[in-house]
Protein backbone atom coordinates (compact mmCIF):
# COMPACT_ATOMS: atom_id res chain seq x y z
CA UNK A 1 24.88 -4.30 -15.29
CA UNK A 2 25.49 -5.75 -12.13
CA UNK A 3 29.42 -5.47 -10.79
CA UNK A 4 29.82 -6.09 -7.69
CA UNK A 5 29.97 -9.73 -6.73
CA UNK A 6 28.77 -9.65 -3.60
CA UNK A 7 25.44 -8.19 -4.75
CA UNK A 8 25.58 -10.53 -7.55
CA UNK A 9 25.33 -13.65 -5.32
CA UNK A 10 22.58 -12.18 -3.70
CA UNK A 11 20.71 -11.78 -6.61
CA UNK A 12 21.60 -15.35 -7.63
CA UNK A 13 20.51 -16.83 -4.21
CA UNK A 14 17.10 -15.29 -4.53
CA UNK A 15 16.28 -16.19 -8.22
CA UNK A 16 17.26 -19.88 -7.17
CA UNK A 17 14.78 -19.80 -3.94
CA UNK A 18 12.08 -18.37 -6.08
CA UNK A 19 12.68 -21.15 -9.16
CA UNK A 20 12.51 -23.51 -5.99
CA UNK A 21 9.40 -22.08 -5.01
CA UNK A 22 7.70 -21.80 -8.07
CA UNK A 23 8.61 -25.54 -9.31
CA UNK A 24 6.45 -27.27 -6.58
CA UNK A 25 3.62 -24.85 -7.48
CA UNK A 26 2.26 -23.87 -4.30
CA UNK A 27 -0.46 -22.26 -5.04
CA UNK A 28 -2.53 -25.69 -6.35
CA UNK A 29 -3.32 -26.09 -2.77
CA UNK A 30 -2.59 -23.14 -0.74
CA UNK A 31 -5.38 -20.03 -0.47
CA UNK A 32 -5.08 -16.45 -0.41
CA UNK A 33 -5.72 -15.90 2.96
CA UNK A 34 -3.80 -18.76 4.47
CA UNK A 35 -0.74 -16.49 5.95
CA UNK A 36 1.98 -17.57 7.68
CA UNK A 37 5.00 -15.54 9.07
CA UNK A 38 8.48 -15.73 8.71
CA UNK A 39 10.63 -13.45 11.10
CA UNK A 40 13.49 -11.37 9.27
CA UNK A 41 16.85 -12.78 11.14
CA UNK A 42 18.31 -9.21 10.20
CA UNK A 43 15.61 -6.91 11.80
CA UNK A 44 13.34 -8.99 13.75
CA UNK A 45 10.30 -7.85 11.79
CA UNK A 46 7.65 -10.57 10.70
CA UNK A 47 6.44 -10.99 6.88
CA UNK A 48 3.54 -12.52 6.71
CA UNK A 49 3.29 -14.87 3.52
CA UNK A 50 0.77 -15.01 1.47
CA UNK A 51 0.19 -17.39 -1.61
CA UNK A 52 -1.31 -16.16 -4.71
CA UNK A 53 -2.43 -18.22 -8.18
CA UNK A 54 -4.61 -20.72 -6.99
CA UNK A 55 -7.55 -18.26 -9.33
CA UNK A 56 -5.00 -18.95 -11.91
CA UNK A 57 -4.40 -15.41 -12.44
CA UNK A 58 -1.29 -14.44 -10.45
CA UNK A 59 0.95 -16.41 -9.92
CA UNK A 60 3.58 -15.28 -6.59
CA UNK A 61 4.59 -15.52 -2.73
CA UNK A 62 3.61 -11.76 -1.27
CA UNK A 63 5.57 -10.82 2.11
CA UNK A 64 3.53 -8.80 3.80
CA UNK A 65 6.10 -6.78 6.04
CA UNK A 66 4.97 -6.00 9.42
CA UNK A 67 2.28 -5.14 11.45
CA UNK A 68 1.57 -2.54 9.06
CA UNK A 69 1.77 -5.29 5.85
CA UNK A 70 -0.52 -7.29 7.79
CA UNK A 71 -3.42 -4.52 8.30
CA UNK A 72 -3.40 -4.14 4.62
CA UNK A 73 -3.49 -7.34 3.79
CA UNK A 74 -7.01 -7.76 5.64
CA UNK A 75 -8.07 -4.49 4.39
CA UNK A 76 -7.47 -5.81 0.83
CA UNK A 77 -9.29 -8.96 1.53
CA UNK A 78 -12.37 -6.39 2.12
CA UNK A 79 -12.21 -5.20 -1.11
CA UNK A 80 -15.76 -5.14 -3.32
CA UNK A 81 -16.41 -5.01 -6.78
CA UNK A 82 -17.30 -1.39 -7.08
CA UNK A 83 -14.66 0.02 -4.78
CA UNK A 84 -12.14 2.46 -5.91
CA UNK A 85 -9.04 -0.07 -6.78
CA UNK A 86 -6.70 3.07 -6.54
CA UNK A 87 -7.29 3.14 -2.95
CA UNK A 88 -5.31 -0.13 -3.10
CA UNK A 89 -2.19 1.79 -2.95
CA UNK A 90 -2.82 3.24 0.25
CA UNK A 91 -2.40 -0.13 2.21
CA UNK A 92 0.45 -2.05 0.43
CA UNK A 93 3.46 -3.00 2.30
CA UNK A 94 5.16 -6.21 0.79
CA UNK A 95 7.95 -7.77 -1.19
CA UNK A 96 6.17 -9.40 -4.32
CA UNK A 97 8.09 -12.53 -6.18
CA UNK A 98 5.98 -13.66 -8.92
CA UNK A 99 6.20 -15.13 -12.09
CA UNK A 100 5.37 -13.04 -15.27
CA UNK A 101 5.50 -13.29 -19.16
CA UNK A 102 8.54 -11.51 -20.41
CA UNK A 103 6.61 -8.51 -22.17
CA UNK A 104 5.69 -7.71 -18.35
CA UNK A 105 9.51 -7.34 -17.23
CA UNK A 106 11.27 -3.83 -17.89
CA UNK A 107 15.19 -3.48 -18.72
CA UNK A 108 16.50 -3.34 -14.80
CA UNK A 109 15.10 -6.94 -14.59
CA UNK A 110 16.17 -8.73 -17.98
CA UNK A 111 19.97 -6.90 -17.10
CA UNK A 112 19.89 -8.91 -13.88
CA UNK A 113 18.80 -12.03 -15.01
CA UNK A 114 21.20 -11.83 -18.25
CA UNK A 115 24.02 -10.95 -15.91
CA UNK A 116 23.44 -14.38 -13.71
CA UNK A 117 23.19 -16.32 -17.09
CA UNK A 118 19.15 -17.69 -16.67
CA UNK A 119 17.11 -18.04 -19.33
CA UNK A 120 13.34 -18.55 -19.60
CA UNK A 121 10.87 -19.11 -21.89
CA UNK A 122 7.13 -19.58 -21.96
CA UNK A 123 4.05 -18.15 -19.83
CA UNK A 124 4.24 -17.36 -16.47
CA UNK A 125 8.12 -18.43 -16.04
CA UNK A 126 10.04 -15.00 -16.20
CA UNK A 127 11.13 -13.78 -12.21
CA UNK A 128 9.68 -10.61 -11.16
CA UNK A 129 10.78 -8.76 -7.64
CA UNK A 130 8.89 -5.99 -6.49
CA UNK A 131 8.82 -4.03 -3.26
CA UNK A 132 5.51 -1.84 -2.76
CA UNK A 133 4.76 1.04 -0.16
CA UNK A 134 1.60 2.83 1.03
CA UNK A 135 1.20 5.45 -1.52
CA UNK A 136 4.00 4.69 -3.86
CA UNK A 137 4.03 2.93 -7.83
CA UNK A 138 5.48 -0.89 -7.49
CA UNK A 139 9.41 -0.36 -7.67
CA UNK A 140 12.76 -2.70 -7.36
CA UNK A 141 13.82 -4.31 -4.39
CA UNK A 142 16.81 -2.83 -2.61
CA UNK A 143 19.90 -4.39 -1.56
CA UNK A 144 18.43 -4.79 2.34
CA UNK A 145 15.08 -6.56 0.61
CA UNK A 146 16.62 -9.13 -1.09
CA UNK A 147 18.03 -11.59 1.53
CA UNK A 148 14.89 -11.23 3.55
CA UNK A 149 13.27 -11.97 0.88
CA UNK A 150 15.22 -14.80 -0.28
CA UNK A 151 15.05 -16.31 3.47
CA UNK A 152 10.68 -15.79 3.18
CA UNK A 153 10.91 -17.78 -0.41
CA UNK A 154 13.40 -20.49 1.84
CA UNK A 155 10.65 -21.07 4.75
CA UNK A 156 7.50 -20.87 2.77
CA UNK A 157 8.39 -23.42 0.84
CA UNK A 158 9.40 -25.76 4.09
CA UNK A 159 6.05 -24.24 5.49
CA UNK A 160 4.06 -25.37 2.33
CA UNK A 161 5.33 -28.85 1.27
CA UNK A 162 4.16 -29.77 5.32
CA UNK A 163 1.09 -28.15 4.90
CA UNK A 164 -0.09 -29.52 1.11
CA UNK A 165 -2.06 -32.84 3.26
CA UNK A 166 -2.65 -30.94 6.44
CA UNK A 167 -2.76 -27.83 7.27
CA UNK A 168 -3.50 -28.06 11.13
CA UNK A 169 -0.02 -26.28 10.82
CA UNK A 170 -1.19 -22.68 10.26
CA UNK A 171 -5.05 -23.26 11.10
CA UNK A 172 -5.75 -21.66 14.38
CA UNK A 173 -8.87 -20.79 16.15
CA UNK A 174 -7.61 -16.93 16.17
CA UNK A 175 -7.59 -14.37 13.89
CA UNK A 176 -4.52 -12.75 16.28
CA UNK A 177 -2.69 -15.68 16.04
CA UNK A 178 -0.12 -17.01 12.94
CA UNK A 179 1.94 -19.78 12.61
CA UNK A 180 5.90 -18.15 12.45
CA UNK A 181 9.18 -19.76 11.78
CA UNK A 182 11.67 -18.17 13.89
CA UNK A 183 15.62 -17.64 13.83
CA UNK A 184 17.65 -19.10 16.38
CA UNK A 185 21.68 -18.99 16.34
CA UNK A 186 23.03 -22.13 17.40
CA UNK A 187 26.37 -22.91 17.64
CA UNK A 188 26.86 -19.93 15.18
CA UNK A 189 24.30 -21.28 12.87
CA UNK A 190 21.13 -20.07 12.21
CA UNK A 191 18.45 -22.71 12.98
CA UNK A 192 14.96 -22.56 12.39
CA UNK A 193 11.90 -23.36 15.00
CA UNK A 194 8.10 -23.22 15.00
CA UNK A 195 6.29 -20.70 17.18
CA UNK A 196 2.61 -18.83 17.28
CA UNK A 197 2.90 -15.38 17.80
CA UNK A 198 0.24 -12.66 17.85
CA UNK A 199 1.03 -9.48 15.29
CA UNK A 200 2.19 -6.44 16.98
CA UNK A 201 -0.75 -3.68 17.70
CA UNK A 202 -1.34 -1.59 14.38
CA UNK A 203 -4.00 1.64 13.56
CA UNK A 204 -3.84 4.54 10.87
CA UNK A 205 -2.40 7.70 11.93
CA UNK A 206 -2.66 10.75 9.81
CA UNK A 207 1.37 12.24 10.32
CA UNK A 208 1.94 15.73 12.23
CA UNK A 209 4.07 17.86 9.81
CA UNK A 210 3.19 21.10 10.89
CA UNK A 211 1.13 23.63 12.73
CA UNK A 212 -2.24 24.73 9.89
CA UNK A 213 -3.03 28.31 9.39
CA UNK A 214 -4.22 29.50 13.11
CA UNK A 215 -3.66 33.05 12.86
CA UNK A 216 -5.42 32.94 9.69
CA UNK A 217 -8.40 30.86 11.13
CA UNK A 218 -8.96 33.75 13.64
CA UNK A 219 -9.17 35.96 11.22
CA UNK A 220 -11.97 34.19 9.91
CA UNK A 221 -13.58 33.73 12.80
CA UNK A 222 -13.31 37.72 13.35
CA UNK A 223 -14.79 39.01 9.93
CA UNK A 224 -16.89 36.68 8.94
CA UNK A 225 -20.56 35.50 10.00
CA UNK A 226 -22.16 33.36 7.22
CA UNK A 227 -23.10 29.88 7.63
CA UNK A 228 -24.45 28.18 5.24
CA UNK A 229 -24.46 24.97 2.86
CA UNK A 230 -23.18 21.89 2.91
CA UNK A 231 -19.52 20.65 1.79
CA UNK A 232 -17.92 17.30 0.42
CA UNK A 233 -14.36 16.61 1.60
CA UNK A 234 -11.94 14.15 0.40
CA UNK A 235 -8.36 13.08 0.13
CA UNK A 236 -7.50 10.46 -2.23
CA UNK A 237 -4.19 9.05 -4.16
CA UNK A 238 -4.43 10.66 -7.83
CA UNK A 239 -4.53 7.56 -9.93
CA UNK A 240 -1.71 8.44 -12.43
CA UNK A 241 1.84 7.85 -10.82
CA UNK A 242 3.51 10.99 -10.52
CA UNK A 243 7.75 10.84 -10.76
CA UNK A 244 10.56 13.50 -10.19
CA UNK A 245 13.94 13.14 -11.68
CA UNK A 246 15.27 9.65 -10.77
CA UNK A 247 12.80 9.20 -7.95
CA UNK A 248 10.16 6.57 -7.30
CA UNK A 249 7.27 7.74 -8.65
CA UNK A 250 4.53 8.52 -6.43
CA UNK A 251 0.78 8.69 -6.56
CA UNK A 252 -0.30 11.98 -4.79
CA UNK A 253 -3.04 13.58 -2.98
CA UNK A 254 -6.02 14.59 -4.76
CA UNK A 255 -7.62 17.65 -2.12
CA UNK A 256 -10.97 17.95 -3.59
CA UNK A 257 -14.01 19.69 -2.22
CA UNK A 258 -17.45 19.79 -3.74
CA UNK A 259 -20.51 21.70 -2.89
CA UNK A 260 -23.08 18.98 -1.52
CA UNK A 261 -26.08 20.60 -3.08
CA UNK A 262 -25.15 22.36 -6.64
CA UNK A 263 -22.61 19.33 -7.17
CA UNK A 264 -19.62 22.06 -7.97
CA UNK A 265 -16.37 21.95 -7.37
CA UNK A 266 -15.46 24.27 -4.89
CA UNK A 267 -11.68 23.46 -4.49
CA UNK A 268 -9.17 21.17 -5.96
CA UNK A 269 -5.16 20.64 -6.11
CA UNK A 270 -2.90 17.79 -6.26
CA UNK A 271 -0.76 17.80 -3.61
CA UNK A 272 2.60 15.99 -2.90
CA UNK A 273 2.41 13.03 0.00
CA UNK A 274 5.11 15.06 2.03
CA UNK A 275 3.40 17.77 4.09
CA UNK A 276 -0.45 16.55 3.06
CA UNK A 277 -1.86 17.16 5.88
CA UNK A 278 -1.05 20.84 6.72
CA UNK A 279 -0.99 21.36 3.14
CA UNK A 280 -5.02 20.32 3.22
CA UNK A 281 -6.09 22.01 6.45
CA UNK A 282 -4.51 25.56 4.81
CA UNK A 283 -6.35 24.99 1.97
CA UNK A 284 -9.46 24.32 3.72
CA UNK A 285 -8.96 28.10 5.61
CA UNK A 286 -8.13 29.41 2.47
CA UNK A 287 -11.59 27.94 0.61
CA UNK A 288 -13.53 29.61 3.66
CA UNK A 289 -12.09 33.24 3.32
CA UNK A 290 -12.31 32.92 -0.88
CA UNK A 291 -16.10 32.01 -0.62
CA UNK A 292 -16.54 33.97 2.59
CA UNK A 293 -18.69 31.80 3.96
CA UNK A 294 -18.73 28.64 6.56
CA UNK A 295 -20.19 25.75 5.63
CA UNK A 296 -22.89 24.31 8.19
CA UNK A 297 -21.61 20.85 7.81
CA UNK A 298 -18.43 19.37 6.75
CA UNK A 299 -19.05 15.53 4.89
CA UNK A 300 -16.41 12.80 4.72
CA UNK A 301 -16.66 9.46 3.87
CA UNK A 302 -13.26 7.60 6.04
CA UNK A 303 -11.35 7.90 9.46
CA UNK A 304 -8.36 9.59 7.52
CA UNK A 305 -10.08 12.68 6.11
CA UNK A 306 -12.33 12.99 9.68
CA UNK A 307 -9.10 13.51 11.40
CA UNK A 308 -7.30 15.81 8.90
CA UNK A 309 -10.66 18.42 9.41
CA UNK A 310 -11.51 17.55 13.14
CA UNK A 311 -8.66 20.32 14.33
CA UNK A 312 -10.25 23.05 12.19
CA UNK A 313 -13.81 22.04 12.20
CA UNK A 314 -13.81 22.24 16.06
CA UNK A 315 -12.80 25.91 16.22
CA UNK A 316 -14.83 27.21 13.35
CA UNK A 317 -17.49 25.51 15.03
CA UNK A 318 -18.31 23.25 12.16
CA UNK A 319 -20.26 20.44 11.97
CA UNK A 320 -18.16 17.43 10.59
CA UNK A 321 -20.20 13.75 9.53
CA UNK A 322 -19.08 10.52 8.78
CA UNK A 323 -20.84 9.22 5.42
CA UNK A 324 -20.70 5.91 3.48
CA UNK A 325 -21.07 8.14 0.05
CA UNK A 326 -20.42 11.82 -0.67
CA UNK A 327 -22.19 11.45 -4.45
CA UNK A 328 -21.00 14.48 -6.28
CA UNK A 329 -17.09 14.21 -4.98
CA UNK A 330 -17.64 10.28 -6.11
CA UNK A 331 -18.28 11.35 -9.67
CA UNK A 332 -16.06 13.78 -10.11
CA UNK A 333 -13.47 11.22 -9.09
CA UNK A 334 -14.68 9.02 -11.58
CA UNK A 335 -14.64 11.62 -14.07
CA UNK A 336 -11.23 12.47 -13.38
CA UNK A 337 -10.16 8.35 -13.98
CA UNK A 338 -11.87 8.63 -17.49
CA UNK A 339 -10.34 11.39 -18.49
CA UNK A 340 -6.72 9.88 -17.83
CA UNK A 341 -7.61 6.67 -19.43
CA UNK A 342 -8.78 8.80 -22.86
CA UNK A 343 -4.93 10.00 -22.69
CA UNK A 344 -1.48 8.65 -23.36
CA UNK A 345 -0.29 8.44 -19.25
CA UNK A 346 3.09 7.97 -17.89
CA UNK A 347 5.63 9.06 -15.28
């Protein structure tokens, strides 16, 4: 239960800018990919605001935070039918208000909203908050998320009532170019003004957390001579979150290599998001003096595992492609999804 009051009016503040927001209902003529920004008057970052229920099936305002929120927005706008929906997890960076049936509401949220005194009933008309991050299971705001969050629910729904005849508003003839309300203190007073700004430069970087095994790649490159074969090399989110103790549960790395022409699996861990990169370029060196052998080529199937290898491939002299399917890794992966679904899962 909530005690401090402070905190309290916060939360009471942003379940009355979401009941604002959800009584016009928004989404009967705004789209999916109709985004908008509102700056953050705290830290100057942009959320870009997107709209979702007009498909009748979720119903919410997502803040996409950031340059970074922004790129995965677009990437999930790419998504197929087909495509691993796990991957989702790798590009979501937003604050989430949407509006659930109570069954899909745990105890943290029905404490809050018994504590302010609401009470709901029906379809679609409970509050739910959530913050998500790249590589992390949906989780509860924190105490810096909700005013911005509160302030996004404030200016979309300005931005939306002006746009539900026109929408010349946010229409422009750019895709590097939003609509953005903007903070300006006047007087003391925060007022509000209209601007188009272009998103701040974004691209994937794998992280550099440590030197990889280059003594023992030297070693390898000393005693042994065979070449042959071809691998399969991924890195992918395990689809079962993972938790430890108290903290946010996670969905790790699944290192996985297969053998491109047999279709076994030469190699295989789940390792923890901190350190994944050093952790899978030592495992790589270790796979190579186990089987004593190079491989002739090296196959991966996204940006993100071609840069993790590139280091290692380049010294070992080790051809490294760029494929749209690596089939035997792909069905393992699939294998591994049905047998967590035949199982009682948690965190």
């Amino acid at each position: 239960m909530i005690k401090d009051a402070t905190l309290l009016a916060s939360w009471m503040a942003l379940y009355d800018a979401a009941l604002n927001f959800k009584k016009i209902e928004p989404w009967k003529w705004m789209y999916d990919d109709e985004l908008f920004g509102v700056q953050d008057p705290v830290s100057g970052e942009i959320g870009y605001c997107c709209i979702l229920g007009n498909l009748e099936e979720v119903f919410a305002l997502n803040v996409y935070l950031g340059a970074e929120g922004l790129f995965g927005h677009r990437i999930m706008q790419c998504y197929r039918d087909g495509d691993p929906k796990d991957d989702l997890v790798l590009v979501q960076k937003c604050l989430m208000a949407s509006f659930e049936d109570r069954g899909r509401l745990v105890k943290e949220d029905l404490d809050i909203i018994k504590a302010l005194g609401f009470k709901f009933r029906g379809k679609n008309a409970w509050p739910m908050f959530q913050n998500y991050q790249p590589g992390y299971f949906p989780w509860f705001l924190t105490n810096d998320d909700i005013p911005f969050l509160t302030t996004a629910l404030e200016q979309a729904l300005e931005v939306v009532l002006r746009c539900r005849d026109d929408k010349s508003l946010i229409t422009t003839d750019r895709d590097d170019l939003f609509f953005v309300r903007m903070p300006e203190i006047e007087n003391n007073t925060v007022v509000w003004r209209d601007s188009y700004q272009q998103p701040a430069h974004f691209s994937i970087a794998i992280p550099d957390d440590g030197h990889f095994d280059e003594v023992g790649l030297q070693r390898l490159l000393k005693n042994i001579k065979k070449r042959s074969g071809t691998w399969e090399f991924d890195l992918f989110h395990y689809p079962e979150p993972i938790r430890d103790g108290e903290e946010r549960p996670c969905f790790p790395y699944t290192y996985l290599v297969m053998d491109h022409k047999s279709g076994l699996a030469l190699d295989m861990e789940i390792i923890s998001l901190a350190g994944y990169v050093k952790k899978a370029r030592d495992r790589i060196i270790s796979l190579v003096e186990r089987t004593k052998s190079f491989p002739e080529q090296i196959q991966v199937r996204n940006g993100r595992a071609f840069d993790i290898l590139k280091p290692i491939v380049d010294k070992l002299g080790v051809k490294l492609s760029k494929v749209v399917k690596l089939p035997h890794l792909e069905m393992c992966r699939q294998e591994l999804v049905k047998s967590l679904s035949r199982g009682q899962r948690g965190y």
